[in-house]
Protein backbone atom coordinates (compact mmCIF):
# COMPACT_ATOMS: atom_id res chain seq x y z
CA UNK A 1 0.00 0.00 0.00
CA UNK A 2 1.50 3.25 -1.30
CA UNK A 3 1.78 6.30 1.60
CA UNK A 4 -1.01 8.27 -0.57
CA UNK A 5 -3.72 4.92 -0.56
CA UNK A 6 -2.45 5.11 3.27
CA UNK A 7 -3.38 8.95 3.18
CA UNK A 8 -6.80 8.81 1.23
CA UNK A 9 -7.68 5.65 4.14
CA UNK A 10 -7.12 8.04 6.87
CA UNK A 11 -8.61 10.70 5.19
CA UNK A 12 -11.79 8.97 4.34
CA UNK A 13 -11.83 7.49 7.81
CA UNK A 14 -11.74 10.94 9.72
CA UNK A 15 -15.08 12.05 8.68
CA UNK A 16 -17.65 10.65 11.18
CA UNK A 17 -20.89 10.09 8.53
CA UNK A 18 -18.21 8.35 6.02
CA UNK A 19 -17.65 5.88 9.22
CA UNK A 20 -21.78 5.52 9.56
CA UNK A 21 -21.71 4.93 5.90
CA UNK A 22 -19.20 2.20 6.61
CA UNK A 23 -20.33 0.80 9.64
CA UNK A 24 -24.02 0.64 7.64
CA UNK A 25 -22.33 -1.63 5.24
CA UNK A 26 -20.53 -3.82 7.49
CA UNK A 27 -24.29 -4.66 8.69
CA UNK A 28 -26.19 -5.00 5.67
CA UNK A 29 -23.48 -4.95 2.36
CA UNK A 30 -24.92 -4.12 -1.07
CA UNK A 31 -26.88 -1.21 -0.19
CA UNK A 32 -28.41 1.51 -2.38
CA UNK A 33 -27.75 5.29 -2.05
CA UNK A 34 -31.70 5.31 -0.97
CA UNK A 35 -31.33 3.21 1.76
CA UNK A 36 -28.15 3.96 2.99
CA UNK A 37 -29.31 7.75 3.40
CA UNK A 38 -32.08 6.21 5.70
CA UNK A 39 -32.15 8.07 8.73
CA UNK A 40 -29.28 10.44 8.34
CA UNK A 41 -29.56 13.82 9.31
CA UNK A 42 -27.50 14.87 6.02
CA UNK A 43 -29.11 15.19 2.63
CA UNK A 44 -28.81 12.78 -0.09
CA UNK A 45 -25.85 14.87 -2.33
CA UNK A 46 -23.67 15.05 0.39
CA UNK A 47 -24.06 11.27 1.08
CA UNK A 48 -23.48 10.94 -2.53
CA UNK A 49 -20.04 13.08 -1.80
CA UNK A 50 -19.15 10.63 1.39
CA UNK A 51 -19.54 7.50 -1.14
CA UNK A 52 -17.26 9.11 -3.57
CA UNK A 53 -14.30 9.66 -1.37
CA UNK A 54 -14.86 6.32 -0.10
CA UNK A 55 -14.90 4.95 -3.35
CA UNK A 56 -11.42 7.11 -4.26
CA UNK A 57 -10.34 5.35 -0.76
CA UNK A 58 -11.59 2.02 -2.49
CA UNK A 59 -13.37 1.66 1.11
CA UNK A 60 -16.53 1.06 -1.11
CA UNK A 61 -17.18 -0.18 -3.94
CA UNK A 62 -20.17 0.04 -6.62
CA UNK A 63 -22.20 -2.07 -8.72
CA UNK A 64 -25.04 -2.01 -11.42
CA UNK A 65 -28.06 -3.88 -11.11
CA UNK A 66 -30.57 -3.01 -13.65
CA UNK A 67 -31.35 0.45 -12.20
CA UNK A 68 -29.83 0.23 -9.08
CA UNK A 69 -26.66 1.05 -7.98
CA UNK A 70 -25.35 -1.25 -5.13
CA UNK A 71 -22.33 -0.21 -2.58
CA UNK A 72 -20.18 -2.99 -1.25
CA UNK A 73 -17.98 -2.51 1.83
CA UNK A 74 -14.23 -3.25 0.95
CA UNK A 75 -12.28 -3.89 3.95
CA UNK A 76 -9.15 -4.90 2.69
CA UNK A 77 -7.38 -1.21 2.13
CA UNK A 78 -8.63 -0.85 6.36
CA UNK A 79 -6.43 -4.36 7.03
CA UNK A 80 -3.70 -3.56 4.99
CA UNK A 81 -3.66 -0.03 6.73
CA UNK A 82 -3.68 -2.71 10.23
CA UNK A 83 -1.17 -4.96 8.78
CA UNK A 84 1.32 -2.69 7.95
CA UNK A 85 1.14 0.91 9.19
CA UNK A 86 -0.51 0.21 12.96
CA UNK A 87 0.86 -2.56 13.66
CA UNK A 88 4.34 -0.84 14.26
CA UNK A 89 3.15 0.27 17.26
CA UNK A 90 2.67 -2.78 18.46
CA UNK A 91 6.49 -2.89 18.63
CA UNK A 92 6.75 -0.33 21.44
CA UNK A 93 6.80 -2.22 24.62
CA UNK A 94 3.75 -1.48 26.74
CA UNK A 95 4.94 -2.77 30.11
CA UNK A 96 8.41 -1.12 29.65
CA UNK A 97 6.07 2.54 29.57
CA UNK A 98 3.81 1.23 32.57
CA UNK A 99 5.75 2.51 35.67
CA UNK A 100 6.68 5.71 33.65
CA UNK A 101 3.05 6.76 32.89
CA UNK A 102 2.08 5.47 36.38
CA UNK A 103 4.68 7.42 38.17
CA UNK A 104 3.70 10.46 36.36
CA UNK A 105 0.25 9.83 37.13
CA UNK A 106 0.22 9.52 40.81
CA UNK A 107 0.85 13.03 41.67
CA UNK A 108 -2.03 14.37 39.58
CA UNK A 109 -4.42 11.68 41.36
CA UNK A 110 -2.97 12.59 44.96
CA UNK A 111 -3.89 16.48 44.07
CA UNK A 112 -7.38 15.44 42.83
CA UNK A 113 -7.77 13.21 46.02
CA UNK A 114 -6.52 15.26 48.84
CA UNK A 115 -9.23 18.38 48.17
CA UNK A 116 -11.97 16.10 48.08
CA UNK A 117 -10.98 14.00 51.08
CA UNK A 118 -10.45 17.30 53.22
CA UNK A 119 -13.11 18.89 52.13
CA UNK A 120 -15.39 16.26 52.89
CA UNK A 121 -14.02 16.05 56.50
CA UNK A 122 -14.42 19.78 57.03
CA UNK A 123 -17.65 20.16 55.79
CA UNK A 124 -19.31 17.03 57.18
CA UNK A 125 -19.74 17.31 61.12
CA UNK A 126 -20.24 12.88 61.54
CA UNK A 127 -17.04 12.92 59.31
CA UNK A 128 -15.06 14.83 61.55
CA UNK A 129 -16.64 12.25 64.63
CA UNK A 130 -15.87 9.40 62.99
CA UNK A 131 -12.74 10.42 62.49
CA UNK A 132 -11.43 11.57 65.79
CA UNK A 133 -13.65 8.59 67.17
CA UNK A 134 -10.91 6.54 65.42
């Protein structure tokens, strides 16, 4: 897969009603522009505009049937996008970062802990009881 087929993917994949469109024919493939604008809050042209640049993306693809044109889901150029670009992240070594994001971490949470702890004691009267009752 060529960096610009990688591009157009991500491109095509950043728009959230291109993703409905997709996710529409992961349910129910073969589709019609009629039915696949069921129930979107956009108008028909501008779904007709979301097919296209999933069609450039080769997301979708398109077929004749008498009258009808059908769109097909193509999920190869998303795996091969998986396959080969993503899954060089998988390289980086999660539990190596664990303690370093955790250590980071912990004085944030002990900031956003403290106030509300205090707070509750000073403000609650049976809190400050219980408390010296210990």
């Amino acid at each position: 897969m060529s960096m610009s087929d990688r591009d157009a993917v991500f491109t095509a994949l950043a728009d959230e009603y291109r993703r409905l469109l997709l996710e529409r024919l992961r349910r129910t493939n073969g589709q019609t522009l009629s039915r696949l604008c069921d129930g979107l809050p956009i108008s028909r042209q501008a779904v007709t505009k979301h097919l296209v640049a999933l069609e450039a993306a080769s997301l979708v693809l398109s077929q004749k049937r008498g009258r009808e044109k059908l769109h097909f889901l193509n999920p190869v150029p998303i795996h091969a996008v998986a396959m080969r670009w993503l899954r060089q992240f998988d390289a980086v070594r999660l539990e190596a970062l664990v303690p370093e994001i955790e250590a980071s971490l912990e004085p944030e949470m002990d900031r956003g802990r403290e106030p509300e702890m205090e707070q509750s004691r000073d403000d609650d009267p049976d809190s400050a009881r219980s408390v010296s009752g210990l």
